[in-house]
PDB file of N, CA and C in Angstrom:
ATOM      1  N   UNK A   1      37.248 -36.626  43.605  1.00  0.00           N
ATOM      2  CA  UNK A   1      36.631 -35.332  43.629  1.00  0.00           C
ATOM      3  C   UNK A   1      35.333 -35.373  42.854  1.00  0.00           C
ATOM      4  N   UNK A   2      34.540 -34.330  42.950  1.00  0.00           N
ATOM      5  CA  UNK A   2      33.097 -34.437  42.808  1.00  0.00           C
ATOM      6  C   UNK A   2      33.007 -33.948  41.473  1.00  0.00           C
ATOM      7  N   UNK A   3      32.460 -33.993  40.704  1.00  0.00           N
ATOM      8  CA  UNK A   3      32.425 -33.094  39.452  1.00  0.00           C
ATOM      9  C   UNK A   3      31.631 -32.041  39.661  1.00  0.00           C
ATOM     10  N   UNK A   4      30.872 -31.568  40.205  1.00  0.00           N
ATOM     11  CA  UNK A   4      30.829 -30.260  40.814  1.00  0.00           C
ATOM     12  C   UNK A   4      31.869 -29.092  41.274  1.00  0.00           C
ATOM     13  N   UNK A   5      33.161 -29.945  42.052  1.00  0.00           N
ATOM     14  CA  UNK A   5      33.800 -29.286  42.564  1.00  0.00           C
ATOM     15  C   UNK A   5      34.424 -28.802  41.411  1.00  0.00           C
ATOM     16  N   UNK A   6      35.331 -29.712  40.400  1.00  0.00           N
ATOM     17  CA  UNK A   6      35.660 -29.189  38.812  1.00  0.00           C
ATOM     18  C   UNK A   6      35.450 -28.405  38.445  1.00  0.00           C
ATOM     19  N   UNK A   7      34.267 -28.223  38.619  1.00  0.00           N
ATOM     20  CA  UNK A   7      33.364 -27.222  37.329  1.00  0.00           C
ATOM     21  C   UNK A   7      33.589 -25.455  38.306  1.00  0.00           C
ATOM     22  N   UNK A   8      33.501 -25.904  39.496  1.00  0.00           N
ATOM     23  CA  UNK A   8      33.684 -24.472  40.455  1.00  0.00           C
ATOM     24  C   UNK A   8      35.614 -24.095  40.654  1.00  0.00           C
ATOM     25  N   UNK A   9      36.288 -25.117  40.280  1.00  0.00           N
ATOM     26  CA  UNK A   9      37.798 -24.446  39.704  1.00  0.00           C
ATOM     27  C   UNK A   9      37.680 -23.925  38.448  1.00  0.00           C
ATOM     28  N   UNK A  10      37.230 -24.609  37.515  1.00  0.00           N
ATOM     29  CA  UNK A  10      37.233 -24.239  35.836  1.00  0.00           C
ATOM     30  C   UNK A  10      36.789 -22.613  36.141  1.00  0.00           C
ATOM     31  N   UNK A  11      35.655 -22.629  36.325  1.00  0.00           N
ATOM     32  CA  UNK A  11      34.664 -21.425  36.368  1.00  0.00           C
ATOM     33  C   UNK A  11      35.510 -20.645  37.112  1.00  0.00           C
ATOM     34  N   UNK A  12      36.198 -20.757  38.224  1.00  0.00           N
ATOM     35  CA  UNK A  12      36.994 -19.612  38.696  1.00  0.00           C
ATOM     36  C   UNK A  12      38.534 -19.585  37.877  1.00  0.00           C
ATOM     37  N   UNK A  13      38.907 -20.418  37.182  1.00  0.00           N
ATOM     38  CA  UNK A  13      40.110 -20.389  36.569  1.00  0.00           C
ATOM     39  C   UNK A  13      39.474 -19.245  35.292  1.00  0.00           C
ATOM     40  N   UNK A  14      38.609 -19.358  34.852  1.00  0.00           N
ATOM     41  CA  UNK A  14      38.311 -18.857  33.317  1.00  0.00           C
ATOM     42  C   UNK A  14      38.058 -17.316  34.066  1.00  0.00           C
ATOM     43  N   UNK A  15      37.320 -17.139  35.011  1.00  0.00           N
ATOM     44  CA  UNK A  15      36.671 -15.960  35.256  1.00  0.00           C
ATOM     45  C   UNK A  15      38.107 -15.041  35.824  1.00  0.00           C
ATOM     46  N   UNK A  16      38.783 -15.882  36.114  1.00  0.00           N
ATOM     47  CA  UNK A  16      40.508 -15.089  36.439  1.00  0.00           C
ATOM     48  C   UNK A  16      40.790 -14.716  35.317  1.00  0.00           C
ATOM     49  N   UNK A  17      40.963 -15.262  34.321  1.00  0.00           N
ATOM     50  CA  UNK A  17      42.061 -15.216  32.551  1.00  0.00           C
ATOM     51  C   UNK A  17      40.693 -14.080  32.311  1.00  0.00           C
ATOM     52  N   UNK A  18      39.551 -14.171  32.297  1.00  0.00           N
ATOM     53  CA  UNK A  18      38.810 -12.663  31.541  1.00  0.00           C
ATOM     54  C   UNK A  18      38.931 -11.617  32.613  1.00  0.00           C
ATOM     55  N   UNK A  19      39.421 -11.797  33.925  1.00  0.00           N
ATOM     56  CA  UNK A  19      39.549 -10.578  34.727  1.00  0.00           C
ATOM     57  C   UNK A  19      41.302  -9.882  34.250  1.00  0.00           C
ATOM     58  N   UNK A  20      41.875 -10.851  33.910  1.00  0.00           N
ATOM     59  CA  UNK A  20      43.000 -10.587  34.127  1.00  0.00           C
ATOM     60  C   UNK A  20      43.391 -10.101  32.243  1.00  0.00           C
ATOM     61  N   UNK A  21      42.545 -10.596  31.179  1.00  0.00           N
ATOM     62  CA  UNK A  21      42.474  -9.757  30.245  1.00  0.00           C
ATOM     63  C   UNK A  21      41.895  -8.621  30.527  1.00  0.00           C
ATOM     64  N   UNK A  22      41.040  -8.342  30.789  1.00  0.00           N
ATOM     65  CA  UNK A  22      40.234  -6.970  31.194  1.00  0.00           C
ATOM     66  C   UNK A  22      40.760  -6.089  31.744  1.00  0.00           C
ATOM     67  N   UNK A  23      41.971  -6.344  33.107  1.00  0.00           N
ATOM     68  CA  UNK A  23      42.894  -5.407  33.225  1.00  0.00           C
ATOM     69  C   UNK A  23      43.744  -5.087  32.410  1.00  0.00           C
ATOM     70  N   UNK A  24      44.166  -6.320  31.784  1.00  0.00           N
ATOM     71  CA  UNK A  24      45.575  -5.754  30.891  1.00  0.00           C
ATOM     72  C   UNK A  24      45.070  -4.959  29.554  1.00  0.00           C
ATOM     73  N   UNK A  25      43.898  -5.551  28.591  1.00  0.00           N
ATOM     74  CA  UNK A  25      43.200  -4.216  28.033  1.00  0.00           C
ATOM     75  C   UNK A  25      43.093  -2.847  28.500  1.00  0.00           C
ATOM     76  N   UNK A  26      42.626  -3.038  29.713  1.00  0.00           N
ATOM     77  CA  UNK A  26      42.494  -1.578  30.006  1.00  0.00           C
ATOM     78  C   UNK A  26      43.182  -0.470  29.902  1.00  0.00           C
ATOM     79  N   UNK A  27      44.949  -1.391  30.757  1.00  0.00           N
ATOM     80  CA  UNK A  27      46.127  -0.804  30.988  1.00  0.00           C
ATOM     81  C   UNK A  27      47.159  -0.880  30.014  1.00  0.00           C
ATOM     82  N   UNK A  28      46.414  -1.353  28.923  1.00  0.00           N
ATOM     83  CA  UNK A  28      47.187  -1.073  27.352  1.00  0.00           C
ATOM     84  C   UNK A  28      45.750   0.023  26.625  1.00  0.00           C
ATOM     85  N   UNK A  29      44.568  -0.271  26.757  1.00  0.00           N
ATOM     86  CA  UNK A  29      43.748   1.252  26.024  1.00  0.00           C
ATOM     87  C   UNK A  29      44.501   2.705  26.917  1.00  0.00           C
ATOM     88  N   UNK A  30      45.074   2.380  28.295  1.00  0.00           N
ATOM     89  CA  UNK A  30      45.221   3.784  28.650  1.00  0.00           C
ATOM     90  C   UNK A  30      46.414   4.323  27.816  1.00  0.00           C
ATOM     91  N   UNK A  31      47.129   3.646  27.874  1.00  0.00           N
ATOM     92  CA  UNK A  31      48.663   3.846  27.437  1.00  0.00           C
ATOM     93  C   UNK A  31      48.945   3.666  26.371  1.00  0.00           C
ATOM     94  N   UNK A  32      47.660   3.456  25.296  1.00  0.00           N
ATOM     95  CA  UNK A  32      47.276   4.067  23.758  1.00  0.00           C
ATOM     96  C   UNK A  32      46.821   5.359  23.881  1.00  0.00           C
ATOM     97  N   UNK A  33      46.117   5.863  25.184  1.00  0.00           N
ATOM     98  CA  UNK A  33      45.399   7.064  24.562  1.00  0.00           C
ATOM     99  C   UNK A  33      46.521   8.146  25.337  1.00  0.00           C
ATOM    100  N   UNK A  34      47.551   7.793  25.681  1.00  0.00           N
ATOM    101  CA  UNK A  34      48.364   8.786  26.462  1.00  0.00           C
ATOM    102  C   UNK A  34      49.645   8.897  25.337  1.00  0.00           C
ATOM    103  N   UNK A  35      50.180   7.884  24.265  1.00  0.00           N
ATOM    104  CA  UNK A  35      50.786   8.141  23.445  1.00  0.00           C
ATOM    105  C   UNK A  35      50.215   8.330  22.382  1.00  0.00           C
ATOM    106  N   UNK A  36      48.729   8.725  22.064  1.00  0.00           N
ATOM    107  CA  UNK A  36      47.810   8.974  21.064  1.00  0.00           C
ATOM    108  C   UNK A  36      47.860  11.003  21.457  1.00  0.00           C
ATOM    109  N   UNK A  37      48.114  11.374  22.933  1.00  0.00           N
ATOM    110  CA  UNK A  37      47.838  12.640  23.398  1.00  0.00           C
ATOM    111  C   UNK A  37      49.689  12.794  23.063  1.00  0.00           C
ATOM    112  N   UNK A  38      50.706  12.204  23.183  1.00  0.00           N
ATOM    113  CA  UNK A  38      52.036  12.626  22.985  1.00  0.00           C
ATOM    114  C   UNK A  38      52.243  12.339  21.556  1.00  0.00           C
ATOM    115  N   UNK A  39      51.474  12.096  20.652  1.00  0.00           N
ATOM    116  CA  UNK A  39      51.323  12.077  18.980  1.00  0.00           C
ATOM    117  C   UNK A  39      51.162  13.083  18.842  1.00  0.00           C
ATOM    118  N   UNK A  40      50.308  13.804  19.367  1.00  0.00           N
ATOM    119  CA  UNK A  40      49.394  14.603  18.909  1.00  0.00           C
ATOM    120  C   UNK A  40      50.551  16.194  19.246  1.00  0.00           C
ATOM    121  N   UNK A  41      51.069  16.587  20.344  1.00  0.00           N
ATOM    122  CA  UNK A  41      52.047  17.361  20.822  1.00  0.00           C
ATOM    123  C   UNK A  41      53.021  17.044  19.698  1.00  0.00           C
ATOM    124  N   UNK A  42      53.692  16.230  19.550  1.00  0.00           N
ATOM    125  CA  UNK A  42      54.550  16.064  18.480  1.00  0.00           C
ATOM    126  C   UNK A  42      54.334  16.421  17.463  1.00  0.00           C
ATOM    127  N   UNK A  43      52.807  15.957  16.830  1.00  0.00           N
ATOM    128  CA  UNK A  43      52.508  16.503  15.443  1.00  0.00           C
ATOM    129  C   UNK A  43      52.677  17.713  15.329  1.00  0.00           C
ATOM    130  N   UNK A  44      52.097  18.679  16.704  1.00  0.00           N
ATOM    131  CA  UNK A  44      52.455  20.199  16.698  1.00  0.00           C
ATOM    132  C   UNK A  44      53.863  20.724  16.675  1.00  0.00           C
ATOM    133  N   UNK A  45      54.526  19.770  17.261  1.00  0.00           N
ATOM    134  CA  UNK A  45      56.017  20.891  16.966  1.00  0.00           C
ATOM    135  C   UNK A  45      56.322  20.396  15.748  1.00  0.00           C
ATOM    136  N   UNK A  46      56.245  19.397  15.130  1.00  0.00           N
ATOM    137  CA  UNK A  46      56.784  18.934  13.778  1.00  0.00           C
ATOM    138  C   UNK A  46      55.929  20.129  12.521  1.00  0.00           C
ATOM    139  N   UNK A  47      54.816  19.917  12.872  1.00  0.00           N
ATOM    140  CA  UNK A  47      54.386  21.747  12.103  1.00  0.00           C
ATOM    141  C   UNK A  47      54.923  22.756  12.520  1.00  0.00           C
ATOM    142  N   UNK A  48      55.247  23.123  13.441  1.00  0.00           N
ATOM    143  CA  UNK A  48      56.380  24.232  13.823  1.00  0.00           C
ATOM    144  C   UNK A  48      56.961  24.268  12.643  1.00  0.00           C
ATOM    145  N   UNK A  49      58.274  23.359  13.197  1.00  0.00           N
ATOM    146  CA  UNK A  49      59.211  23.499  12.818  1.00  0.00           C
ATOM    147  C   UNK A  49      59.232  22.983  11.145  1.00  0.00           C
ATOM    148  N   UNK A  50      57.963  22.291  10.368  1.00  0.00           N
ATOM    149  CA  UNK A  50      57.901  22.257   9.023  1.00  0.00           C
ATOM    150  C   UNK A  50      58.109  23.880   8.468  1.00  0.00           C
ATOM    151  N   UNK A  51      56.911  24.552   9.579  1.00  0.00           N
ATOM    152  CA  UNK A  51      56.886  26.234   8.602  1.00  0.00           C
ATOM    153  C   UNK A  51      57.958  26.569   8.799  1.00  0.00           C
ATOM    154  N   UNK A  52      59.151  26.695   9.480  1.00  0.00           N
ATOM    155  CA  UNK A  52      60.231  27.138   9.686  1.00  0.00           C
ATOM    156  C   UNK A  52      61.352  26.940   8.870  1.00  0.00           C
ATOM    157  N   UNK A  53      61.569  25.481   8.114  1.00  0.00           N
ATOM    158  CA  UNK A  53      61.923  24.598   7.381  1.00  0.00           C
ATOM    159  C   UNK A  53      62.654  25.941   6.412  1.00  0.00           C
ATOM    160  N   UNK A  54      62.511  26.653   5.483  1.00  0.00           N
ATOM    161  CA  UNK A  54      63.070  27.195   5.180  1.00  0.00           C
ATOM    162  C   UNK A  54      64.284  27.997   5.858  1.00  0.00           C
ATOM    163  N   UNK A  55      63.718  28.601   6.848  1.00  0.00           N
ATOM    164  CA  UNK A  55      64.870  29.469   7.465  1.00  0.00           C
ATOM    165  C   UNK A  55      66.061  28.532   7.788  1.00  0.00           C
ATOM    166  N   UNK A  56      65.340  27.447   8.504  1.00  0.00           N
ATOM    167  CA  UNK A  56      66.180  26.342   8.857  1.00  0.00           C
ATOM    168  C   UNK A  56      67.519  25.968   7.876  1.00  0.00           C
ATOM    169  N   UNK A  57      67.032  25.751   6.778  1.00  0.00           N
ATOM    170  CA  UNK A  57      68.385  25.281   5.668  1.00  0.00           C
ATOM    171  C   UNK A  57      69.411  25.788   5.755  1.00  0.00           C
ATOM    172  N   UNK A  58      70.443  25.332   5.725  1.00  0.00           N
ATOM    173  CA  UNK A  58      71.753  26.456   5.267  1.00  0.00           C
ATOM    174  C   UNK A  58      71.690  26.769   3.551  1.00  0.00           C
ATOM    175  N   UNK A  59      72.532  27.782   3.704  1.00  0.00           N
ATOM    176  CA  UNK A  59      72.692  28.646   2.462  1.00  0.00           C
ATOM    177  C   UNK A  59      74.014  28.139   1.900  1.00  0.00           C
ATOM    178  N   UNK A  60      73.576  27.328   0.497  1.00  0.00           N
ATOM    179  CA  UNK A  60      74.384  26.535   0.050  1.00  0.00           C
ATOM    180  C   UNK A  60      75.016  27.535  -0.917  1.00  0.00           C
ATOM    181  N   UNK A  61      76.284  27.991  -0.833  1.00  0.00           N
ATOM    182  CA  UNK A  61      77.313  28.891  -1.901  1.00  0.00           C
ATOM    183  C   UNK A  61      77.321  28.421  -3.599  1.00  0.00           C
ATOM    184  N   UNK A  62      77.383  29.031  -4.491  1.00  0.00           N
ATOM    185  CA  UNK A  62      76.805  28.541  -5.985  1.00  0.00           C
ATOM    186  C   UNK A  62      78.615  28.167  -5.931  1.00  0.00           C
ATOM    187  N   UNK A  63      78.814  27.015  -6.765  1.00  0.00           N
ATOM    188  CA  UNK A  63      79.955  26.580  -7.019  1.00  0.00           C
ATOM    189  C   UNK A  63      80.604  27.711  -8.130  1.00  0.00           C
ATOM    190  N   UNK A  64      82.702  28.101  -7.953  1.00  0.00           N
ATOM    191  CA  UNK A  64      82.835  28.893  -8.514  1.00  0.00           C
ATOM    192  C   UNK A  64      82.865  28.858  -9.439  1.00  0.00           C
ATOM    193  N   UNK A  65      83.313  27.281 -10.344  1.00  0.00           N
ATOM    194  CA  UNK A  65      83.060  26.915 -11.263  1.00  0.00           C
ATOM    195  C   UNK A  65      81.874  26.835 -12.361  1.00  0.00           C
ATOM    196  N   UNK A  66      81.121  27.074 -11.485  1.00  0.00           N
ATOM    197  CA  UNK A  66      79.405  26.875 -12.709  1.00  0.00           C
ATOM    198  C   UNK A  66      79.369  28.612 -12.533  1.00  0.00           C
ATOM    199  N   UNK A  67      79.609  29.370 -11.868  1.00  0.00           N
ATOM    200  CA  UNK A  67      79.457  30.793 -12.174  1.00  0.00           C
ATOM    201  C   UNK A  67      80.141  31.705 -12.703  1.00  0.00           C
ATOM    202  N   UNK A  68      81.767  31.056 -12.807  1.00  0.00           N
ATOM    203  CA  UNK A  68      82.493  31.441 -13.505  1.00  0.00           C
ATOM    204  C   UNK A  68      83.742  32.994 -12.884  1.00  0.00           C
ATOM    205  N   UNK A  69      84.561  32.978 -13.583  1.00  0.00           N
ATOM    206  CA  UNK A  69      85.851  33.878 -12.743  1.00  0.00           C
ATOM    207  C   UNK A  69      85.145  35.026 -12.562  1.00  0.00           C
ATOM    208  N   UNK A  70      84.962  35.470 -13.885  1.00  0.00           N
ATOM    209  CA  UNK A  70      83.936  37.218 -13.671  1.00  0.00           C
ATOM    210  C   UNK A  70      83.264  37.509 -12.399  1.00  0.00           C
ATOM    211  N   UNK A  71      82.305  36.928 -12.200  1.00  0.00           N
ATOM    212  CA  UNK A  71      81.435  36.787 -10.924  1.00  0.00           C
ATOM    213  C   UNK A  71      82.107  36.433  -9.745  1.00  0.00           C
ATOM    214  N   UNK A  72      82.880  35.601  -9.954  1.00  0.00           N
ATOM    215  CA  UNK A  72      83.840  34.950  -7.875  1.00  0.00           C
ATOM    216  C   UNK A  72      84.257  36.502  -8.174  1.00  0.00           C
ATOM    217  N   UNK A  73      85.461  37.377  -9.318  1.00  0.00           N
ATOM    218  CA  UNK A  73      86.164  38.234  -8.832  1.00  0.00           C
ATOM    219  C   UNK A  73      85.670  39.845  -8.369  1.00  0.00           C
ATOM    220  N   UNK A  74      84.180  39.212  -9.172  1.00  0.00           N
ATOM    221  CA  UNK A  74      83.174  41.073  -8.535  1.00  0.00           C
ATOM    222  C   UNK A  74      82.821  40.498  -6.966  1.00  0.00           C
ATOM    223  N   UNK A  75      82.667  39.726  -6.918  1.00  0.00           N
ATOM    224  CA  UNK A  75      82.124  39.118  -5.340  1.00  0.00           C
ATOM    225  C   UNK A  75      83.172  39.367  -4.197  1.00  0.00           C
ATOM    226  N   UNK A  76      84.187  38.893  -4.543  1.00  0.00           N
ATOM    227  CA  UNK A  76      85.661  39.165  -3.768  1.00  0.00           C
ATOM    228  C   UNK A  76      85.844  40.839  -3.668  1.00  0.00           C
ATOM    229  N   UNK A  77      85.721  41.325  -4.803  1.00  0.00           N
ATOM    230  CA  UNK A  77      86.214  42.681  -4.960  1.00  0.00           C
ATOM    231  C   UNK A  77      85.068  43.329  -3.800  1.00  0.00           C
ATOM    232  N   UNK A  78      83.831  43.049  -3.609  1.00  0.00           N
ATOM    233  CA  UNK A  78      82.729  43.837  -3.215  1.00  0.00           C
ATOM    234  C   UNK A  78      83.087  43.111  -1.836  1.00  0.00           C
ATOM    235  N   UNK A  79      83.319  41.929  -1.328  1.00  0.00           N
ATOM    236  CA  UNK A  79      83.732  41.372  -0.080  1.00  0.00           C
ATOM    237  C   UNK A  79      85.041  42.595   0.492  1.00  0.00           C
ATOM    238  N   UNK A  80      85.828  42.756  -0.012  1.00  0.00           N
ATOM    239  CA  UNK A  80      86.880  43.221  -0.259  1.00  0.00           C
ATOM    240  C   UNK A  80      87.038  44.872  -0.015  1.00  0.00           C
ATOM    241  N   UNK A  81      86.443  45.380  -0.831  1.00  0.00           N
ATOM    242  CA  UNK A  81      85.632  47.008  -0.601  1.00  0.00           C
ATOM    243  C   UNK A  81      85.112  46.868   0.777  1.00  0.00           C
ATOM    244  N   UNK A  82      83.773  45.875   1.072  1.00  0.00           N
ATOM    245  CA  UNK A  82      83.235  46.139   2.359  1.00  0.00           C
ATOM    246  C   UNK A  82      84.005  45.827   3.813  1.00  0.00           C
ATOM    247  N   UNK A  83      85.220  45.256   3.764  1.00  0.00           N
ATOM    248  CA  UNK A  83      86.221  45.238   4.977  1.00  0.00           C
ATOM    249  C   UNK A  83      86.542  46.499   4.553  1.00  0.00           C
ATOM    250  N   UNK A  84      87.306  47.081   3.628  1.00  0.00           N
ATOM    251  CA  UNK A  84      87.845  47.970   3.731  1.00  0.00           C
ATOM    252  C   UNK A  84      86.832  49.130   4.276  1.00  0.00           C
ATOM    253  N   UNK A  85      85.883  49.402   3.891  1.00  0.00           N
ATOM    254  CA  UNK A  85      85.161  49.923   4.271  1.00  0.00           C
ATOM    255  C   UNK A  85      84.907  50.284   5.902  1.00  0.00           C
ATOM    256  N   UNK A  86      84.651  48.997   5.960  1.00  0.00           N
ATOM    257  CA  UNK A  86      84.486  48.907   7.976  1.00  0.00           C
ATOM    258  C   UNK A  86      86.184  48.914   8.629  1.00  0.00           C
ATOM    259  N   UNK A  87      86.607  48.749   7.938  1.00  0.00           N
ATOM    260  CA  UNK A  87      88.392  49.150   8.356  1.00  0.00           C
ATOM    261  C   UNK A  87      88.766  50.736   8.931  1.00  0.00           C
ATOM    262  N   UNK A  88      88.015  51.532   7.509  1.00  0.00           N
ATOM    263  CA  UNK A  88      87.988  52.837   7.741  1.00  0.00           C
ATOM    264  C   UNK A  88      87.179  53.697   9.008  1.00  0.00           C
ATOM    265  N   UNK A  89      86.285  52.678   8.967  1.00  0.00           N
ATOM    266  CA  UNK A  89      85.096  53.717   9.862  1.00  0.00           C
ATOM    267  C   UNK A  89      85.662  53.153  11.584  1.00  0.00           C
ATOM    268  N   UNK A  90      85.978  51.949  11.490  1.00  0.00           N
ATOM    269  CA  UNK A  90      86.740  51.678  12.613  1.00  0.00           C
ATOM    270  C   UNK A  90      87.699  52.600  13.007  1.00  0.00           C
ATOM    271  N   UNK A  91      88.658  53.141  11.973  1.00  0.00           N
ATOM    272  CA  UNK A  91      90.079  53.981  12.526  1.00  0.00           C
ATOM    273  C   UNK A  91      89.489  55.420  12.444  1.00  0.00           C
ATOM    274  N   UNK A  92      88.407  55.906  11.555  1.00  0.00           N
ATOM    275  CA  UNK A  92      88.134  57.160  11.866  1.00  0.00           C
ATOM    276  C   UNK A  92      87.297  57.542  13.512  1.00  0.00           C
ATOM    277  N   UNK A  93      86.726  56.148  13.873  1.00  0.00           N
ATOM    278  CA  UNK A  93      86.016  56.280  15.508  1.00  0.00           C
ATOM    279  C   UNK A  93      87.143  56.161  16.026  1.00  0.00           C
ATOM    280  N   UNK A  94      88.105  55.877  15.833  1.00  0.00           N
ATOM    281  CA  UNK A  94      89.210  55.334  17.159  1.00  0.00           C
ATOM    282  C   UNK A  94      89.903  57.228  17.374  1.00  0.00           C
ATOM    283  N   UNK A  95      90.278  57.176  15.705  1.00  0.00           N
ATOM    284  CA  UNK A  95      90.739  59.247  15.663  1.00  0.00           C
ATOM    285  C   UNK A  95      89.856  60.176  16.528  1.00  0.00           C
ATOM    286  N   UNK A  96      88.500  59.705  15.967  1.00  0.00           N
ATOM    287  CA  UNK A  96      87.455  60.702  17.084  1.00  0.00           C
ATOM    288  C   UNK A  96      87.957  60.963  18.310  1.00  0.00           C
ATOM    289  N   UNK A  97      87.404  59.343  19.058  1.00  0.00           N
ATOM    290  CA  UNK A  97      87.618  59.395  20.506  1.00  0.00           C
ATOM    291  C   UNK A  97      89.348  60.260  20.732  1.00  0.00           C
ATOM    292  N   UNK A  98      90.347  59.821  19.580  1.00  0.00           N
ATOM    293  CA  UNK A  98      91.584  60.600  20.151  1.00  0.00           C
ATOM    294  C   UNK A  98      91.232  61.826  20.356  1.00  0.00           C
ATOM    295  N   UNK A  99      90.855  62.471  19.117  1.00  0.00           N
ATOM    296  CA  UNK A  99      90.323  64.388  19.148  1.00  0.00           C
ATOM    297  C   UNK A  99      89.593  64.231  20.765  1.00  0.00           C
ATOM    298  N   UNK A 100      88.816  64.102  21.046  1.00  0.00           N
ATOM    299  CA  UNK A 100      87.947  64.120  22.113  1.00  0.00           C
ATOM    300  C   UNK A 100      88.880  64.131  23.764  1.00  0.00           C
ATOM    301  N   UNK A 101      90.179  63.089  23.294  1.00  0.00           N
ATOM    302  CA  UNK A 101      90.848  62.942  24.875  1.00  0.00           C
ATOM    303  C   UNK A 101      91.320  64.069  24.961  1.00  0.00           C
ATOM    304  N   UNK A 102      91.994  64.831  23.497  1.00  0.00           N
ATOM    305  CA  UNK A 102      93.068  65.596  23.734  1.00  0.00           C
ATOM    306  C   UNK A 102      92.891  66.986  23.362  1.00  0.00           C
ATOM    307  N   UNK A 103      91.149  67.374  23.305  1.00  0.00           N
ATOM    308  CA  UNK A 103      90.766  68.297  23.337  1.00  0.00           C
ATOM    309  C   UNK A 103      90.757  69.566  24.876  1.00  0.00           C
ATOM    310  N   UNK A 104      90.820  70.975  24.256  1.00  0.00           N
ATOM    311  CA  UNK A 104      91.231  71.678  25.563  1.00  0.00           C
ATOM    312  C   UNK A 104      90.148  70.952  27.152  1.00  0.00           C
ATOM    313  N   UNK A 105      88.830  71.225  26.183  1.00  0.00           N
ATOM    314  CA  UNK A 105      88.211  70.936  27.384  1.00  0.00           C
ATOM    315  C   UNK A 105      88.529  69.526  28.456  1.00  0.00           C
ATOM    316  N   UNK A 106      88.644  68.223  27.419  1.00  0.00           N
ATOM    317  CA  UNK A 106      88.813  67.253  28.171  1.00  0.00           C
ATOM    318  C   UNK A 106      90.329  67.143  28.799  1.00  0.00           C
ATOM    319  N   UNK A 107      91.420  67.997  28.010  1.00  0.00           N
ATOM    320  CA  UNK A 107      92.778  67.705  29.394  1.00  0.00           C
ATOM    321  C   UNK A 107      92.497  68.601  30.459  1.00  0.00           C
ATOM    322  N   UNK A 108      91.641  69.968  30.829  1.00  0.00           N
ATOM    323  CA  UNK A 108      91.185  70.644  32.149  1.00  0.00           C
ATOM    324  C   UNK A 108      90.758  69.933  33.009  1.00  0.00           C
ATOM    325  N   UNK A 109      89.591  68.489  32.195  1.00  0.00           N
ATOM    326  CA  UNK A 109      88.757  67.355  33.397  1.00  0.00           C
ATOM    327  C   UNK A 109      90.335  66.424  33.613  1.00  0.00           C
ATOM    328  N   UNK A 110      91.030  65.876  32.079  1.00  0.00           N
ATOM    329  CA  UNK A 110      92.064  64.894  32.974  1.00  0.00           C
ATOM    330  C   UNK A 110      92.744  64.843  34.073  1.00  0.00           C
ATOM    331  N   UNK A 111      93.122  66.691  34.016  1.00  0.00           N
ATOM    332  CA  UNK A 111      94.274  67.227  34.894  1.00  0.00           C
ATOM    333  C   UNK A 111      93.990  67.365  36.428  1.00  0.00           C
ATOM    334  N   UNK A 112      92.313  67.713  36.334  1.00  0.00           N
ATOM    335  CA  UNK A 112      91.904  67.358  37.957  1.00  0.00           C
ATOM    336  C   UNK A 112      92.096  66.267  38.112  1.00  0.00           C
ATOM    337  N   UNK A 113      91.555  65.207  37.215  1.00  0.00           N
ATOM    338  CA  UNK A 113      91.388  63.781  37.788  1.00  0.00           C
ATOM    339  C   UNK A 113      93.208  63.247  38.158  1.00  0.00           C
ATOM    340  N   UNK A 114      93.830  63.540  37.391  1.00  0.00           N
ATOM    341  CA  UNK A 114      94.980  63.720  37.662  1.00  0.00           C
ATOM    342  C   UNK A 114      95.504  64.027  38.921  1.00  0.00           C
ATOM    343  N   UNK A 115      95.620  64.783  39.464  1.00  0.00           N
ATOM    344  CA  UNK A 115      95.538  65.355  40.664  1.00  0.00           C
ATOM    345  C   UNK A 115      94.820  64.809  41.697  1.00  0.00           C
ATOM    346  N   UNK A 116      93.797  64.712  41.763  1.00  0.00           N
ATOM    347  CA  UNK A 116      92.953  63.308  42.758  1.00  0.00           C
ATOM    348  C   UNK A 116      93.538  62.350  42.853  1.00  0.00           C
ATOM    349  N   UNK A 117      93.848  61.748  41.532  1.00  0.00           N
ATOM    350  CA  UNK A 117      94.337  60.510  42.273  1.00  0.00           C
ATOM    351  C   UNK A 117      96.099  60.741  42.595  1.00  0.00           C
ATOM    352  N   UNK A 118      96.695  61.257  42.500  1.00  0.00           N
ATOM    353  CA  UNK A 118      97.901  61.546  43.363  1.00  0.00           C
ATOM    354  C   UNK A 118      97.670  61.676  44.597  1.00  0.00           C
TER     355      UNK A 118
END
């Protein structure tokens, strides 16, 4: 073979390996700047949800021990009061609605409806 001919493989062998870096640069700069644009979205919800960060926490209960009996038993007592509380207002709505069924006016409407559906 000619040494001419050599030199026209070399030259097309080399000019392949910089074509074929040149694509693969390319198609690694794109797919830096597309997880450089999904960084960037992320950074935003991660600030979201930083300012939020408080609400977020749970509400850690003070141990009963470091606060002592006094305090658990006003806490209980006031836990304690406030069922009772909503206990009451529960059975005084339930009494209402009774007054209400068995008032004159509403057994005159039962007694038709009564009657209809017979």
């Amino acid at each position: 073979m000619q040494w001419w001919a050599w030199l026209i493989i070399w030259v097309v062998l080399v000019l392949a390996l910089l074509g074929t870096l040149v694509l693969l640069g390319y198609r690694l700069f794109r797919k830096l700047m597309a997880a450089y644009e999904e960084l960037a979205v992320l950074n935003e919800k991660v600030a979201t949800l930083m300012a939020n960060v408080e609400q977020l926490e749970p509400d850690v209960p003070e141990r009963a021990i470091a606060v002592g009996y006094a305090e658990v038993a006003r806490r209980h007592d006031a836990l304690r009061s406030r069922r009772q509380g909503a206990k009451e207002a529960r059975r005084e709505a339930r009494l209402a609605r009774g007054r209400l069924l068995v008032s004159p006016e509403s057994l005159e409407h039962l007694r038709k409806w009564a009657d209809n559906v017979r």
